[in-house]
Protein backbone atom coordinates (compact mmCIF):
# COMPACT_ATOMS: atom_id res chain seq x y z
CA UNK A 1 69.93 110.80 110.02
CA UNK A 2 73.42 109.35 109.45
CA UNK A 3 73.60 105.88 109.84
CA UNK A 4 77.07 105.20 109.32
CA UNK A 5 79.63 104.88 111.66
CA UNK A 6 82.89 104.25 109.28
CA UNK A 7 82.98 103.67 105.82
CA UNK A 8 86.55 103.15 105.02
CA UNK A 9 89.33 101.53 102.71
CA UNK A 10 92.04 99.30 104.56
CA UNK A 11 95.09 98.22 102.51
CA UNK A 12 96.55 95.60 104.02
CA UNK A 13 100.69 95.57 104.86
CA UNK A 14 100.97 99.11 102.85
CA UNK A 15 100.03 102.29 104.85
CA UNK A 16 102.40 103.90 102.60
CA UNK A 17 99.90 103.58 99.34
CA UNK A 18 103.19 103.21 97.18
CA UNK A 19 103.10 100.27 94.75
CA UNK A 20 105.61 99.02 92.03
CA UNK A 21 104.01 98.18 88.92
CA UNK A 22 102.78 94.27 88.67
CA UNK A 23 102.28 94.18 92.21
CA UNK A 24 98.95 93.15 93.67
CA UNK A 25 96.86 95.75 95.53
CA UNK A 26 94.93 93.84 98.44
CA UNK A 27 92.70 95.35 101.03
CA UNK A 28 89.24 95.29 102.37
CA UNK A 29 86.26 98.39 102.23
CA UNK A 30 85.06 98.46 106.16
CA UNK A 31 81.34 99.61 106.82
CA UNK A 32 79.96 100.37 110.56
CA UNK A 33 76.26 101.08 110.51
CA UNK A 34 74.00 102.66 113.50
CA UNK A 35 70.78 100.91 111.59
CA UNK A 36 70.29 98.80 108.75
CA UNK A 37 70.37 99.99 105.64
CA UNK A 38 68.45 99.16 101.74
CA UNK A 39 71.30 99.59 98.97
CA UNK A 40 71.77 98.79 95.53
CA UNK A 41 75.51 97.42 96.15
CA UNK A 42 78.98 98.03 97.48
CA UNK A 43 81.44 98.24 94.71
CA UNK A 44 86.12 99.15 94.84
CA UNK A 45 87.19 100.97 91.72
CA UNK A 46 91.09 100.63 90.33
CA UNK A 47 91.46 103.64 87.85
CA UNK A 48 94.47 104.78 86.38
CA UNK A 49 94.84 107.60 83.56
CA UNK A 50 96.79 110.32 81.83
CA UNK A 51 95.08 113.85 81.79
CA UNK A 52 96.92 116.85 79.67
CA UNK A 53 96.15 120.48 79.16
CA UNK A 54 97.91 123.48 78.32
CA UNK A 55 97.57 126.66 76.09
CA UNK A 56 99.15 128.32 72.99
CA UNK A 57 99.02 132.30 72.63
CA UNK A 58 98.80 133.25 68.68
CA UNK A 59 101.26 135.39 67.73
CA UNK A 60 98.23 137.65 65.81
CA UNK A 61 96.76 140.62 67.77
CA UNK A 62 93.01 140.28 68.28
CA UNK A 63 93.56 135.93 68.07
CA UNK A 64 92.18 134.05 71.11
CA UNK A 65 94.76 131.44 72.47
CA UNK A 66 94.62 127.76 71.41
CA UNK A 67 93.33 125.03 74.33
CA UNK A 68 94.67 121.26 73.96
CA UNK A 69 93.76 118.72 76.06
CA UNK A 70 93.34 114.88 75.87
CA UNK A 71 93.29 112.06 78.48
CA UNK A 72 94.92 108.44 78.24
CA UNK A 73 92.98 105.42 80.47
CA UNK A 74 95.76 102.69 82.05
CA UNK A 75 93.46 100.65 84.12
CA UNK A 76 90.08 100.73 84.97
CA UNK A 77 88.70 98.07 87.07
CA UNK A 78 85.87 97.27 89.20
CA UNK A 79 84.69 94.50 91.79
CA UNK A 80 80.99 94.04 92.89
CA UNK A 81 81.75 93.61 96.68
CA UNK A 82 77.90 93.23 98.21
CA UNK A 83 75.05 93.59 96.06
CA UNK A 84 74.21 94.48 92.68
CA UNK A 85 75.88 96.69 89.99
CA UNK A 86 74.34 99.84 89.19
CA UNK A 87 72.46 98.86 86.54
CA UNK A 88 70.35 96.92 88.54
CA UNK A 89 67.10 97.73 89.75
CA UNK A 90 67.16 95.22 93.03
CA UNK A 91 67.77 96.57 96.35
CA UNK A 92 69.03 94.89 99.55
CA UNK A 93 69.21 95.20 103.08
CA UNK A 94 72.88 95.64 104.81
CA UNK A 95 72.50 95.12 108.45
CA UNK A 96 73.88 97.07 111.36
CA UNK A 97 76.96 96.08 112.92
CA UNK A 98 80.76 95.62 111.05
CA UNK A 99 80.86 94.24 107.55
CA UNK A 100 83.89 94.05 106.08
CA UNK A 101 84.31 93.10 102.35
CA UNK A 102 87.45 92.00 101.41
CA UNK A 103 88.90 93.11 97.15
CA UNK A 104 92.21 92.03 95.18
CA UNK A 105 93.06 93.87 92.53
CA UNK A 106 96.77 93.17 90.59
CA UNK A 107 98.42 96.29 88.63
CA UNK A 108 99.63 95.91 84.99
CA UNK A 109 103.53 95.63 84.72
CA UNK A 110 103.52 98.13 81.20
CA UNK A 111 102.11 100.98 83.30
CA UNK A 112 103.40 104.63 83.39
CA UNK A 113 104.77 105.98 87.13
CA UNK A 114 102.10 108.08 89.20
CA UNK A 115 103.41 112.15 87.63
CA UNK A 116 102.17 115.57 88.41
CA UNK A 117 103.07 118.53 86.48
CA UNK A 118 101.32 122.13 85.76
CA UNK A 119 100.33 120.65 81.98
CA UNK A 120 99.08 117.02 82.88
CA UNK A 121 99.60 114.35 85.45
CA UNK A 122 99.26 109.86 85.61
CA UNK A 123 96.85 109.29 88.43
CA UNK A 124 96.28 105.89 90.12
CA UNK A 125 92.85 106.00 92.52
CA UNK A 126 91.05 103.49 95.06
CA UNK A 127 87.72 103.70 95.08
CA UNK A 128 84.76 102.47 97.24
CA UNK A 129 81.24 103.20 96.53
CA UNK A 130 77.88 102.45 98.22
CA UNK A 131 75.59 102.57 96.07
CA UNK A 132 72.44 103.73 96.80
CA UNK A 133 69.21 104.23 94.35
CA UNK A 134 67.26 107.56 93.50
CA UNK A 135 69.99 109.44 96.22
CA UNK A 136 73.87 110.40 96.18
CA UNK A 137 76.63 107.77 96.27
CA UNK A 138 78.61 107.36 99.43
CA UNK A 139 81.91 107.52 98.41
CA UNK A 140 85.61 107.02 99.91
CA UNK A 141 88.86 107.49 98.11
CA UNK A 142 92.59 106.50 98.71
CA UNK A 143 95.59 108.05 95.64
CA UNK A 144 97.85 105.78 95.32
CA UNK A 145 101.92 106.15 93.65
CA UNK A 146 102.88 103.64 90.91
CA UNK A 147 106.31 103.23 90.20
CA UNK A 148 107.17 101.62 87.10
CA UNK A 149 109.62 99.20 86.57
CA UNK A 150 112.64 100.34 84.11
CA UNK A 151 115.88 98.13 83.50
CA UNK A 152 118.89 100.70 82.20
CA UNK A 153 120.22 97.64 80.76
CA UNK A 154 117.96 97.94 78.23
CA UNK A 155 118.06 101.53 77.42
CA UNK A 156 120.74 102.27 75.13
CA UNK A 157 121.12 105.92 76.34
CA UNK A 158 121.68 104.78 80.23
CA UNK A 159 125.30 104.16 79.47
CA UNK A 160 126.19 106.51 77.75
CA UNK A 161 128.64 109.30 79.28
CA UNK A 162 128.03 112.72 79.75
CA UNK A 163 130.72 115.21 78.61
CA UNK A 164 128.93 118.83 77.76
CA UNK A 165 130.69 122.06 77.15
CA UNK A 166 129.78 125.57 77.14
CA UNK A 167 131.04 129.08 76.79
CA UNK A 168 130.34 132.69 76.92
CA UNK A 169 132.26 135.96 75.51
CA UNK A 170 131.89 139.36 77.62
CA UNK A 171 132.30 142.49 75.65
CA UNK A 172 131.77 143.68 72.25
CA UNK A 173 133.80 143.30 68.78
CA UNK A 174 136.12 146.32 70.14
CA UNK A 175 136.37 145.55 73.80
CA UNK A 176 136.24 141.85 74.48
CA UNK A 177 136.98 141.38 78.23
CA UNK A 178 137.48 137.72 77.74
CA UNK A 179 135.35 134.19 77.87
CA UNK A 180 134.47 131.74 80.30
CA UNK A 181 134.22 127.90 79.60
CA UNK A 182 132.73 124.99 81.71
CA UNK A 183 132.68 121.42 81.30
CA UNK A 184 130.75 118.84 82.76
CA UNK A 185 131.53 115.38 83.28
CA UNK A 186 129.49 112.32 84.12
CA UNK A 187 130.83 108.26 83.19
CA UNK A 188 126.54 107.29 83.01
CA UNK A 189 123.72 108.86 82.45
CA UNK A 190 121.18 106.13 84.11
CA UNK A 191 120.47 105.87 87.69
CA UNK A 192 118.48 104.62 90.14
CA UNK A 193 116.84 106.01 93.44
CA UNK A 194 119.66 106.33 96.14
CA UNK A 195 122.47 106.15 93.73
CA UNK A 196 125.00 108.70 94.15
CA UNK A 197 125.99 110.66 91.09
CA UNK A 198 129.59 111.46 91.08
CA UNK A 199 130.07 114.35 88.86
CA UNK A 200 133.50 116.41 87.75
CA UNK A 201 133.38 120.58 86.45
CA UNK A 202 136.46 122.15 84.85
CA UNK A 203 135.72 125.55 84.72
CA UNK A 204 138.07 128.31 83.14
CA UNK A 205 137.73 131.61 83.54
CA UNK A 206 139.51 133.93 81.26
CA UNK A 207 137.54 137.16 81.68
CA UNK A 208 137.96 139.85 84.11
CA UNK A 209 134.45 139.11 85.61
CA UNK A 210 134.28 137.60 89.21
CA UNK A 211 132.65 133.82 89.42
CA UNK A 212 130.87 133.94 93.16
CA UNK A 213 130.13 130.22 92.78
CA UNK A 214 128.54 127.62 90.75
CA UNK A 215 125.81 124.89 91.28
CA UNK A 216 124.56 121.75 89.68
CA UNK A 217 121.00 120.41 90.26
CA UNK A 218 119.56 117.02 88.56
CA UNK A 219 118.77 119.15 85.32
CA UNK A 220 121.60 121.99 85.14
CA UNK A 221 124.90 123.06 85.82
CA UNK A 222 125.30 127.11 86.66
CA UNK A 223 128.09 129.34 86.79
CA UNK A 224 127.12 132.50 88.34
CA UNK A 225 128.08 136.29 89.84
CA UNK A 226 126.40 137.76 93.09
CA UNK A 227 123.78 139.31 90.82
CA UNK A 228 123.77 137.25 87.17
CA UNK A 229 123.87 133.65 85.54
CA UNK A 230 127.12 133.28 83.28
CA UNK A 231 126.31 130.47 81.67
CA UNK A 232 124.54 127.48 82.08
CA UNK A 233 124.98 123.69 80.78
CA UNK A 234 121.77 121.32 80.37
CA UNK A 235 122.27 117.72 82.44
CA UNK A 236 119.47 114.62 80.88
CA UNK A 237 120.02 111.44 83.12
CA UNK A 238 117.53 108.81 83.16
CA UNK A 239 116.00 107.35 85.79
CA UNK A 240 115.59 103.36 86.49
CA UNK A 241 114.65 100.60 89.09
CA UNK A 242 116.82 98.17 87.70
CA UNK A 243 120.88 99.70 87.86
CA UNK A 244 122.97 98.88 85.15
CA UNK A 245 125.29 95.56 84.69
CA UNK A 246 128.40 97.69 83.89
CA UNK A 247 129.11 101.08 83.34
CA UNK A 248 132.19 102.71 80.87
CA UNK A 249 135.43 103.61 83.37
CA UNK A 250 135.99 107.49 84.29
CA UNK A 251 137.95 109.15 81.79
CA UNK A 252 140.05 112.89 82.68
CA UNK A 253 138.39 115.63 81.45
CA UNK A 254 140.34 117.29 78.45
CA UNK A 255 142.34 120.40 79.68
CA UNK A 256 142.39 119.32 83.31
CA UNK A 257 145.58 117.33 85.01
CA UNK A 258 145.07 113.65 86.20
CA UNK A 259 145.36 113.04 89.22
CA UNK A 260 147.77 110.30 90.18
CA UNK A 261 148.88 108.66 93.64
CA UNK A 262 152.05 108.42 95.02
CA UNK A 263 154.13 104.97 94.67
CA UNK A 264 153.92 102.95 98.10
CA UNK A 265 157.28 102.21 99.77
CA UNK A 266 158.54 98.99 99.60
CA UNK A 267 158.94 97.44 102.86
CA UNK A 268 162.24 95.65 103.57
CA UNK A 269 162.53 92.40 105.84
């Protein structure tokens, strides 16, 4: 028979579950029970850890492929809320009715962000337990997103500008049908969440092929047909929380006019 009403984790002024690193996590684990219960303890976990793994084909016929994988622990933290820990052999008696058990726990500042990706990811998890001896664990869990703190002032790269070229050639040796170039322009390369990134293209096309449009997205810039990719150009900006002081003034890019403004007229009395 279940007695349990809710068994829950409450974070108090964050429903959102997003914390910056250094911050304090504070809630409370809420248990509603039917009927009294014998338990070993009530116990909140604070984990936080890297997990990778990906695979490597041989190039041999016949060769199995290669498996990596490896993990990386950040923060792993536990309170003793009611009870005992679980190495205890005592048991004792949580009556019916609310109980709610209130837990602090305070992030480290020199964590990694909260990351998912196909080959690995940085979890952060809340944890409650119930412990309970000689059965199963009751067990509620809340993910949380870390976002670490990183001031472009102090990475070197941040203000540095972006100025990348590319080109292609269409044709062979004996009947070249011309090239097309792009250049892409950006005074930073560090930014933070909400910034806008202002970026300028020259693009010259000195083939007989037809350019339907280009694109940029946060990691390329694209030059394409209705049906192919021309060429493409490779964009690296780095992310922050902290913007930078002062960044190096636009310059034109080379090959392309500057644009200048008209002299105001002078007003006369």
């Amino acid at each position: 028979m279940n007695k349990f009403e809710t068994f829950s984790i409450l974070l108090h002024k964050n429903a959102s579950c997003v914390y910056n690193a250094g911050e304090k996590i504070e809630g409370s684990v809420r248990v509603v029970l039917k009927k009294s219960m014998k338990i070993r303890g009530i116990l909140v976990k604070l984990t936080g850890k890297a997990e990778l793994e990906w695979s490597e084909n041989s190039v041999q016929i016949g060769y199995n492929p290669t498996y990596y994988k490896n993990h990386e622990t950040y923060i792993d933290l536990a309170i003793i809320l009611f009870g005992q820990g679980p190495n205890s052999n005592k048991q004792i008696e949580l009556l019916e009715g609310e109980h709610k058990f209130p837990f602090k726990f305070h992030l480290p500042v020199n964590i990694p962000s909260s990351f998912e990706h196909k080959y690995g990811k940085i979890k952060y998890l809340l944890k409650a337990v119930i412990d309970k001896p000689w059965t199963f664990d009751y067990i509620r869990e809340i993910p949380l997103t870390v976002k670490s703190a990183l001031d472009l002032n102090t990475q070197y790269e941040a203000k540095a500008r972006i100025d990348k070229r590319s080109s292609t050639n269409f044709g062979c040796l004996s009947c070249k049908s011309g090239s097309i170039s792009a250049v892409v322009y950006l005074n930073k390369s560090g930014y933070i969440p909400g910034d806008k990134i202002n970026i300028k293209l020259n693009i010259n096309n000195s083939s007989n092929q037809t350019i339907a449009y280009s694109m940029v997205t946060l990691v390329k810039f694209s030059v394409c047909s209705n049906w192919r990719t021309f060429l493409e150009i490779p964009i690296k900006i780095i992310m922050g929380t902290i913007p930078l002081k002062e960044t190096i003034p636009e310059q034109p890019i080379a090959g392309s006019t500057p644009r200048t403004e008209s002299p105001k007229p002078k007003v006369s009395n």
